[in-house]
N, C-alpha and C. Protein backbone atom coordinates (compact mmCIF):
# COMPACT_ATOMS: atom_id res chain seq x y z
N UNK A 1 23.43 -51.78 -23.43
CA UNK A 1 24.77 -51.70 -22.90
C UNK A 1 25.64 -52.70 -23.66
N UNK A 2 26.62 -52.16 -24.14
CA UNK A 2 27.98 -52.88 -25.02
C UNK A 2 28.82 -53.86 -24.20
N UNK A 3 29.28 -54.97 -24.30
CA UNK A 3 30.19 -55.54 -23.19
C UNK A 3 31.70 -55.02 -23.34
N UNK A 4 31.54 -53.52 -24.40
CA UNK A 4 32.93 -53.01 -23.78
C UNK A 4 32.22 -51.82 -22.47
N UNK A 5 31.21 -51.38 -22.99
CA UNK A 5 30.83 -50.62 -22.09
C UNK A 5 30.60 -51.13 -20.37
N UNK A 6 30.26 -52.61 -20.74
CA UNK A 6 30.45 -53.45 -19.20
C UNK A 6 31.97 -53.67 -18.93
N UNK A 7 32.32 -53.88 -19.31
CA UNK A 7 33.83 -54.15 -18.80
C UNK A 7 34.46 -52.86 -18.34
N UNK A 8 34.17 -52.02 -19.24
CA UNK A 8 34.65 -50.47 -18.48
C UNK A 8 33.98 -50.06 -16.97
N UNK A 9 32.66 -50.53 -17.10
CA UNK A 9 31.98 -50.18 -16.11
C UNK A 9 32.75 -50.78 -14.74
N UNK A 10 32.93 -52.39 -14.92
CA UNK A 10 33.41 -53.16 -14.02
C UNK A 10 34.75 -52.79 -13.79
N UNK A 11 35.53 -52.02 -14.42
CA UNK A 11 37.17 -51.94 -14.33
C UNK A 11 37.42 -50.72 -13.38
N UNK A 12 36.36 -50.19 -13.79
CA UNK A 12 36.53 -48.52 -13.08
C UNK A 12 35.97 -48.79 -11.89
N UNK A 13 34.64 -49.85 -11.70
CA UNK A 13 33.65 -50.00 -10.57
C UNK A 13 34.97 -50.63 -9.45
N UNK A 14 35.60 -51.75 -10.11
CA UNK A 14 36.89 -52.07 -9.25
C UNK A 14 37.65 -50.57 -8.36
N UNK A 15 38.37 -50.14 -9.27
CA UNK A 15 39.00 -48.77 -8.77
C UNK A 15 38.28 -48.09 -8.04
N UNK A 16 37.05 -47.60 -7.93
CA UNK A 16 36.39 -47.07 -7.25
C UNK A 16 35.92 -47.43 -5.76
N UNK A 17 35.90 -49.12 -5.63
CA UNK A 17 35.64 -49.51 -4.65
C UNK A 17 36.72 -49.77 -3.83
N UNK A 18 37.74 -49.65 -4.30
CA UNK A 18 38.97 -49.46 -3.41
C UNK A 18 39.56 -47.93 -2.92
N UNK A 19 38.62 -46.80 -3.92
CA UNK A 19 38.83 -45.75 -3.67
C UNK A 19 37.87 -45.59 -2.66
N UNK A 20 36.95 -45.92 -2.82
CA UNK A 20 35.74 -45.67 -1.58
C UNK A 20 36.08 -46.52 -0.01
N UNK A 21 36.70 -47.70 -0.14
CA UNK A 21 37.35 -47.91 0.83
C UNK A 21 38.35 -46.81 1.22
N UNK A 22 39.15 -46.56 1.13
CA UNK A 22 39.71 -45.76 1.15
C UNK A 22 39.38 -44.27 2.02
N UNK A 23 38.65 -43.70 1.36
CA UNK A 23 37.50 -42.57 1.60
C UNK A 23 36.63 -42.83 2.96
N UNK A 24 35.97 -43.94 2.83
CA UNK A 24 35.34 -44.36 3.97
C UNK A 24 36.20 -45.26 4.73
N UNK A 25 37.09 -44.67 5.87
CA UNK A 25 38.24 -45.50 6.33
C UNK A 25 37.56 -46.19 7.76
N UNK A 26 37.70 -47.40 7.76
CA UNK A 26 37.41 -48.49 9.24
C UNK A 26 35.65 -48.81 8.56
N UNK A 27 35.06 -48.43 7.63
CA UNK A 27 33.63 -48.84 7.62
C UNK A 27 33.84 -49.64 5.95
N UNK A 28 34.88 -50.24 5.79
CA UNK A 28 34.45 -51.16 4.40
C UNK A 28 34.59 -52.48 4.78
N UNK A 29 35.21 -53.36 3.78
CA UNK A 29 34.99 -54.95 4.25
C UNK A 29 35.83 -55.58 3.20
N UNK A 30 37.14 -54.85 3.96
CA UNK A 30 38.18 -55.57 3.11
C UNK A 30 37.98 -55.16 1.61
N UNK A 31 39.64 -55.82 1.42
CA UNK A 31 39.96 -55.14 -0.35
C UNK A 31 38.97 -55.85 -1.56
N UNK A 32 38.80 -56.66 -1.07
CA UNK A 32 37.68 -57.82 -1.69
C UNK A 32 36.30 -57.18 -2.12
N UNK A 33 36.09 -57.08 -0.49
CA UNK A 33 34.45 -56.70 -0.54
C UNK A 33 34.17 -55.22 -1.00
N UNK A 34 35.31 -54.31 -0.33
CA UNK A 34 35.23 -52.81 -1.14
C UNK A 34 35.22 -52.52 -2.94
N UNK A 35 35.78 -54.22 -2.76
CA UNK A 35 36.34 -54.26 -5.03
C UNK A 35 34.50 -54.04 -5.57
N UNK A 36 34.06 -55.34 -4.65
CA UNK A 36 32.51 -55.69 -5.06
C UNK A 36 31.83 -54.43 -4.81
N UNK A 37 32.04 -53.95 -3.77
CA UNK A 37 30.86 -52.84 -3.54
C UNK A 37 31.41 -51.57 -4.51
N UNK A 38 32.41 -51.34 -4.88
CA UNK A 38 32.92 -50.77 -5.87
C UNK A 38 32.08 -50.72 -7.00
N UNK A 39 31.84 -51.90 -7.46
CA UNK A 39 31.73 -52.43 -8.85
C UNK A 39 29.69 -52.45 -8.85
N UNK A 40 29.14 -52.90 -8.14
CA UNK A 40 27.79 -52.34 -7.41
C UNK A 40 27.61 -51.28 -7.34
N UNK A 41 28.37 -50.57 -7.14
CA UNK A 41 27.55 -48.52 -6.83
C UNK A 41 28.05 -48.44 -8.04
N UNK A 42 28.84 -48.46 -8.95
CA UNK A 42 29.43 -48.17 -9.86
C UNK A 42 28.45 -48.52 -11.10
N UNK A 43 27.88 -49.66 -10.78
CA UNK A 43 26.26 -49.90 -11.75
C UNK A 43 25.12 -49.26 -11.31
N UNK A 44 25.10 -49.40 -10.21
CA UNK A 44 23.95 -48.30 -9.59
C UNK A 44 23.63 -46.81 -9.68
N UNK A 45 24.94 -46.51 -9.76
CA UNK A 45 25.24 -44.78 -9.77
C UNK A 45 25.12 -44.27 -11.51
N UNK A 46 25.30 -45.82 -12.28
CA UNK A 46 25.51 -45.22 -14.22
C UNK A 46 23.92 -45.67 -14.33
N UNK A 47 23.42 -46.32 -13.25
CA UNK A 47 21.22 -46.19 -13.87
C UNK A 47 20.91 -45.10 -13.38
N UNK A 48 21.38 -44.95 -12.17
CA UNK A 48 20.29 -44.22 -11.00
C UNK A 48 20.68 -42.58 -11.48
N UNK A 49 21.93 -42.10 -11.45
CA UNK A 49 22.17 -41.10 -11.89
C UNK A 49 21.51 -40.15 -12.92
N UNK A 50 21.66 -40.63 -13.97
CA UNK A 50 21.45 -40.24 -15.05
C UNK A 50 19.40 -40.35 -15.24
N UNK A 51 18.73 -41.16 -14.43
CA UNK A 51 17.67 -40.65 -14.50
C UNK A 51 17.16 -39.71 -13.34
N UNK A 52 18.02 -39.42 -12.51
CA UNK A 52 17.62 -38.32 -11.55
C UNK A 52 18.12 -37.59 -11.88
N UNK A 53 18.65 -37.20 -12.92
CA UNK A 53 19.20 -35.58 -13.80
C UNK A 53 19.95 -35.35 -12.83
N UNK A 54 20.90 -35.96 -12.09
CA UNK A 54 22.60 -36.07 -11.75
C UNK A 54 23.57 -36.42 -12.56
N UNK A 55 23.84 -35.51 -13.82
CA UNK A 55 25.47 -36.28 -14.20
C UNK A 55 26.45 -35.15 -14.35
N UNK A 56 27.29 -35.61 -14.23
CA UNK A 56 29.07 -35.12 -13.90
C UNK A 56 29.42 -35.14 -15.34
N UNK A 57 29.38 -35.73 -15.83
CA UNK A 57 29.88 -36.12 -17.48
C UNK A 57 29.27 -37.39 -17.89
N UNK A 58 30.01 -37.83 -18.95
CA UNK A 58 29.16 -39.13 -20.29
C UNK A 58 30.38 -39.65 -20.29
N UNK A 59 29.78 -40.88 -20.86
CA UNK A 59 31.29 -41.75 -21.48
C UNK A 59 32.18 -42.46 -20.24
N UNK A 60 33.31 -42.65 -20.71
CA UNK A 60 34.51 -43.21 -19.32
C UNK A 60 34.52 -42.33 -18.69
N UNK A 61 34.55 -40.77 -19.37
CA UNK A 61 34.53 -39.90 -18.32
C UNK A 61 33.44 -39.94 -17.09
N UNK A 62 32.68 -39.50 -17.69
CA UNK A 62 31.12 -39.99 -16.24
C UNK A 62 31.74 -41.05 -15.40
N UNK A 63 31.69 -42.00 -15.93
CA UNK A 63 31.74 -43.39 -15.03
C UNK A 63 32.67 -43.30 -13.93
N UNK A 64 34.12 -42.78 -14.67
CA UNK A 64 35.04 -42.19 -13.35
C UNK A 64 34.08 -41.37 -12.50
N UNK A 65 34.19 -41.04 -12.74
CA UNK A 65 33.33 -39.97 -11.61
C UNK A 65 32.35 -40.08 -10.93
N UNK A 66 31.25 -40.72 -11.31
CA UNK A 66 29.89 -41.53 -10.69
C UNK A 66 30.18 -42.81 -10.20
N UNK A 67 31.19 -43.49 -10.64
CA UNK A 67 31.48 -44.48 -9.64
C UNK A 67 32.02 -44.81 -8.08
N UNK A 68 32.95 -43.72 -7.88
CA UNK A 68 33.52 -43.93 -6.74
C UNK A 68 32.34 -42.93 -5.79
N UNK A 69 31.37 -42.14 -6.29
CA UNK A 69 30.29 -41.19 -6.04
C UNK A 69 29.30 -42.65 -5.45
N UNK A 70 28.88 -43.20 -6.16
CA UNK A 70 28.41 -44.47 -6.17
C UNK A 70 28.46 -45.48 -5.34
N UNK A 71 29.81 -45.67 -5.52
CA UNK A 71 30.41 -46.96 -3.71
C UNK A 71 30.45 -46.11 -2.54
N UNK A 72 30.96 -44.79 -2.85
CA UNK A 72 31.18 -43.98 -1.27
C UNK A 72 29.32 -43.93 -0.88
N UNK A 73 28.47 -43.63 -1.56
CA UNK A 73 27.17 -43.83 -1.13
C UNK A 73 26.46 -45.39 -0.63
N UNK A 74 26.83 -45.92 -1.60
CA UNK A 74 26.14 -47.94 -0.77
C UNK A 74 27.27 -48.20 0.05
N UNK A 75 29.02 -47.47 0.53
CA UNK A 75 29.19 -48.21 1.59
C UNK A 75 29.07 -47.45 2.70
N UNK A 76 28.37 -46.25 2.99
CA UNK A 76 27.62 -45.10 3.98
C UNK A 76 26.24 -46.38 4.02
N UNK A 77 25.53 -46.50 2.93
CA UNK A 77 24.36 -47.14 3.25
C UNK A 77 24.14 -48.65 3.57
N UNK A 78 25.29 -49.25 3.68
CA UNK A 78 25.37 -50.42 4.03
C UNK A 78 26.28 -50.34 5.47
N UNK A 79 26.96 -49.13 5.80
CA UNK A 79 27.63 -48.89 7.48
C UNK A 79 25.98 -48.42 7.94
N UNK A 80 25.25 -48.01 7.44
CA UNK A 80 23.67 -47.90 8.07
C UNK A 80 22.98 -49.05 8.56
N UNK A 81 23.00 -49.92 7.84
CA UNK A 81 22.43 -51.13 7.32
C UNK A 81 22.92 -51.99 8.44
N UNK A 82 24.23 -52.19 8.48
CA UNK A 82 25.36 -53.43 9.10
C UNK A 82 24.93 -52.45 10.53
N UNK A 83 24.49 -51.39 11.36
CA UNK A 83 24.47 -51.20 12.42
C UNK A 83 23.36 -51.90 13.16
């Protein structure tokens, strides 16, 4: 992994975790913590994906797309978790 390819990861993982807040409305943890959990599924979803022969697309493209896929799943599994 390239540290432009990390920085993309982390920029989009941001956006995403505010989109997944968003999406998952009353079960996130603040703009903060939705940024982080954003940015977490957003790494999770560009390993885990792609070896369970789940992908949407490659490149920035993928990442858009598997990321906010990504946080909306760990913050379902962390409103599991936190019960």
């Amino acid at each position: 992994m390239t540290l432009e390819s990390l920085l993309i990861m982390l920029l989009v993982g941001a956006v995403a975790g505010w989109l997944a807040g968003v999406i998952v409305k009353g079960y996130g943890f603040g703009l903060i913590g939705n940024i982080v959990v954003g940015i977490v599924g957003a790494f999770l979803a560009g390993l885990l994906f792609p070896q369970l022969g789940f992908s949407i697309g490659s490149g920035i493209a993928g990442a858009i797309i598997h990321a906010p896929i990504g946080a909306v799943i760990l913050l379902l599994l962390l409103r599991l978790i936190r019960r």
